[in-house]
N, C-alpha and C. Protein backbone atom coordinates (compact mmCIF):
# COMPACT_ATOMS: atom_id res chain seq x y z
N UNK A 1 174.51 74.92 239.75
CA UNK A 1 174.12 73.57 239.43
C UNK A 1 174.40 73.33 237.94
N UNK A 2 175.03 72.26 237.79
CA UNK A 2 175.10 71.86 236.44
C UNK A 2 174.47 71.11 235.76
N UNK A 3 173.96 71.19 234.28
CA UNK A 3 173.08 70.33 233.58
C UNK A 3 172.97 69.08 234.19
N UNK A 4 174.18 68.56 234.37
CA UNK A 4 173.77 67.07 234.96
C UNK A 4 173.56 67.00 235.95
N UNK A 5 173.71 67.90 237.18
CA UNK A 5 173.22 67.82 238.46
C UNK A 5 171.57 67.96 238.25
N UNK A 6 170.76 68.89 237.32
CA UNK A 6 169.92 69.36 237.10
C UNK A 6 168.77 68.03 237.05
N UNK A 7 169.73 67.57 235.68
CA UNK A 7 168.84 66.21 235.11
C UNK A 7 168.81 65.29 236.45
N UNK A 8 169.83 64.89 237.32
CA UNK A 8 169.99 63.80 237.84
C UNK A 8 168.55 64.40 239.09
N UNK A 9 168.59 65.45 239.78
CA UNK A 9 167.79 66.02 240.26
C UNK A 9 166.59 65.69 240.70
N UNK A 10 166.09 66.10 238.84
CA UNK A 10 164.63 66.39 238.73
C UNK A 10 164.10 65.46 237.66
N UNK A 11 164.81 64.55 237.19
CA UNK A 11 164.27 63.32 235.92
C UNK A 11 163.71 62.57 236.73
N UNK A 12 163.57 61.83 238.03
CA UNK A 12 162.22 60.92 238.13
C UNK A 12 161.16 61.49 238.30
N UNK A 13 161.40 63.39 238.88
CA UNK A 13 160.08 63.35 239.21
C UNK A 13 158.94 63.91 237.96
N UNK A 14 159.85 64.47 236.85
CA UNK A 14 159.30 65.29 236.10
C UNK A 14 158.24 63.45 235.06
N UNK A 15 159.37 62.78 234.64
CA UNK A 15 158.87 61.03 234.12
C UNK A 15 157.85 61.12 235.20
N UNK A 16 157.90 61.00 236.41
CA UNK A 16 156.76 60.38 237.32
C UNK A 16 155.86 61.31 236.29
N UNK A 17 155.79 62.32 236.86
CA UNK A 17 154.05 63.40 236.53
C UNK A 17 154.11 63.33 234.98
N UNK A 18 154.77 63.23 234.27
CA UNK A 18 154.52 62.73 232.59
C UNK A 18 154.02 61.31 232.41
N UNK A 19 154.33 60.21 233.11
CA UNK A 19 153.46 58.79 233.28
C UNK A 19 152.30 59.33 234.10
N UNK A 20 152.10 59.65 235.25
CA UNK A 20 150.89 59.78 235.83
C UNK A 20 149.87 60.42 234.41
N UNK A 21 150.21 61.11 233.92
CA UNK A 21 149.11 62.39 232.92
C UNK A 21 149.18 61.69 231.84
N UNK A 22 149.79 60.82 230.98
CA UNK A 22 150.30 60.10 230.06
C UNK A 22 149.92 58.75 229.85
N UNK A 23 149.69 57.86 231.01
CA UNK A 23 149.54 56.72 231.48
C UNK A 23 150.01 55.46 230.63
N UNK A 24 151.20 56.07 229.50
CA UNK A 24 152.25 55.39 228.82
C UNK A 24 153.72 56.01 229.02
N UNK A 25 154.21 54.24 229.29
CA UNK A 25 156.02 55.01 230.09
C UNK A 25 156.43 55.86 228.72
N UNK A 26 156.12 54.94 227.43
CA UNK A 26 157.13 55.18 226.35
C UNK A 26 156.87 56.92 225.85
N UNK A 27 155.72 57.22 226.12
CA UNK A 27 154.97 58.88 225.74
C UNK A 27 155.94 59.65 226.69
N UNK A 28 156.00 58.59 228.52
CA UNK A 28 156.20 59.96 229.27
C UNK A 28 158.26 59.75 229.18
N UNK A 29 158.97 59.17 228.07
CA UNK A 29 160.05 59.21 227.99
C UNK A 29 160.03 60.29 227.19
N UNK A 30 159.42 60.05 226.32
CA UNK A 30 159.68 60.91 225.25
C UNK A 30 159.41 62.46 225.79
N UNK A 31 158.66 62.77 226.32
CA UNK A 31 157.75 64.15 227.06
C UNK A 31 158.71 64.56 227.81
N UNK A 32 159.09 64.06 228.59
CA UNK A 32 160.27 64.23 229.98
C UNK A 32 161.93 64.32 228.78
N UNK A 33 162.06 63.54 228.25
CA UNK A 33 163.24 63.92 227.10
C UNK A 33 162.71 65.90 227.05
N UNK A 34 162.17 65.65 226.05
CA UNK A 34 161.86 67.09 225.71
C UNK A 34 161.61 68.06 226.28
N UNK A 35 160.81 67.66 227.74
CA UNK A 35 161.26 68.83 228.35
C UNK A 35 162.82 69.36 229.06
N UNK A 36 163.85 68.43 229.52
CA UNK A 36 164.95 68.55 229.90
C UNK A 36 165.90 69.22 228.29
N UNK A 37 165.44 68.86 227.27
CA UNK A 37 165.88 69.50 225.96
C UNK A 37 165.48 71.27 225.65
N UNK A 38 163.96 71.44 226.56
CA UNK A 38 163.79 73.04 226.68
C UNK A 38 164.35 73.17 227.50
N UNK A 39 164.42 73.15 228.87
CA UNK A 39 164.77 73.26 229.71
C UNK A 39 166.59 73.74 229.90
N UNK A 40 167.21 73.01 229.04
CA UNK A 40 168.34 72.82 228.81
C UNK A 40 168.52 74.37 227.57
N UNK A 41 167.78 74.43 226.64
CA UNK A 41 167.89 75.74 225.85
C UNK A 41 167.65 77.19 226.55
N UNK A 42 166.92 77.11 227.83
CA UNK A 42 166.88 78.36 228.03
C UNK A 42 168.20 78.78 229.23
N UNK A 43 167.73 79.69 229.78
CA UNK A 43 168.76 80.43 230.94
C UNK A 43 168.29 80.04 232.10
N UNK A 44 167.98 79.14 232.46
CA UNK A 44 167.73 78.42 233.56
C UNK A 44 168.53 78.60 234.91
N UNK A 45 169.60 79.46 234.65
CA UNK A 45 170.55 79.18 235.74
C UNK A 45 170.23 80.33 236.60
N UNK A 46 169.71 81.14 236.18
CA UNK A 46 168.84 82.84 237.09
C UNK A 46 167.30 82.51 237.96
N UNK A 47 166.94 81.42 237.82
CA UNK A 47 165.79 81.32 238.08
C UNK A 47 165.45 80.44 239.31
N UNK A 48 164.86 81.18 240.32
CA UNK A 48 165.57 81.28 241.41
C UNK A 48 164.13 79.86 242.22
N UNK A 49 163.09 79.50 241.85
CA UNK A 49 162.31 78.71 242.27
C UNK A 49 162.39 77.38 240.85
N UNK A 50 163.33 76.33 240.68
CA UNK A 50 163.27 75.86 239.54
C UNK A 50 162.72 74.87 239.36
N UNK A 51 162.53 74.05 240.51
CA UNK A 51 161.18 72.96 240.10
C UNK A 51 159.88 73.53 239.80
N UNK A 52 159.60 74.49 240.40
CA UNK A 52 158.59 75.08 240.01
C UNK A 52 158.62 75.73 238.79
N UNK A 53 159.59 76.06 237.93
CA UNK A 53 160.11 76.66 236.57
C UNK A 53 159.79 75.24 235.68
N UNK A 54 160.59 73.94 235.95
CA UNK A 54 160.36 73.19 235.27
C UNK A 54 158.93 72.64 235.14
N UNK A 55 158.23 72.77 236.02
CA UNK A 55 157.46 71.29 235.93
C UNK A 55 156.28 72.39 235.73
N UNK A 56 156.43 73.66 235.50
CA UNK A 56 155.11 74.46 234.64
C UNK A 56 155.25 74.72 233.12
């Protein structure tokens, strides 16, 4: 999977649960940015359950 398959993926749902916990869109842009920015720094590509990698 490639970064952009990754993002296209898992970006509404990770924004959803950052607005739900957040209960501001503009916080859960920014939150959901940053996590696809860690997400994106590590080795992500070995890790074999990855929604569950991301969204802990």
């Amino acid at each position: 999977m490639t970064e952009h398959e990754l993002f296209h993926n898992y970006n509404k749902k990770i924004y959803r649960t950052c607005l739900y916990m957040l209960k501001n869109s503009q916080d859960a842009e920014d939150v959901c940015h940053d996590v696809f920015v860690t997400v994106f720094r590590q080795d992500w590509s070995s890790v074999t359950h990855l929604r569950a990698w991301i969204r802990a």
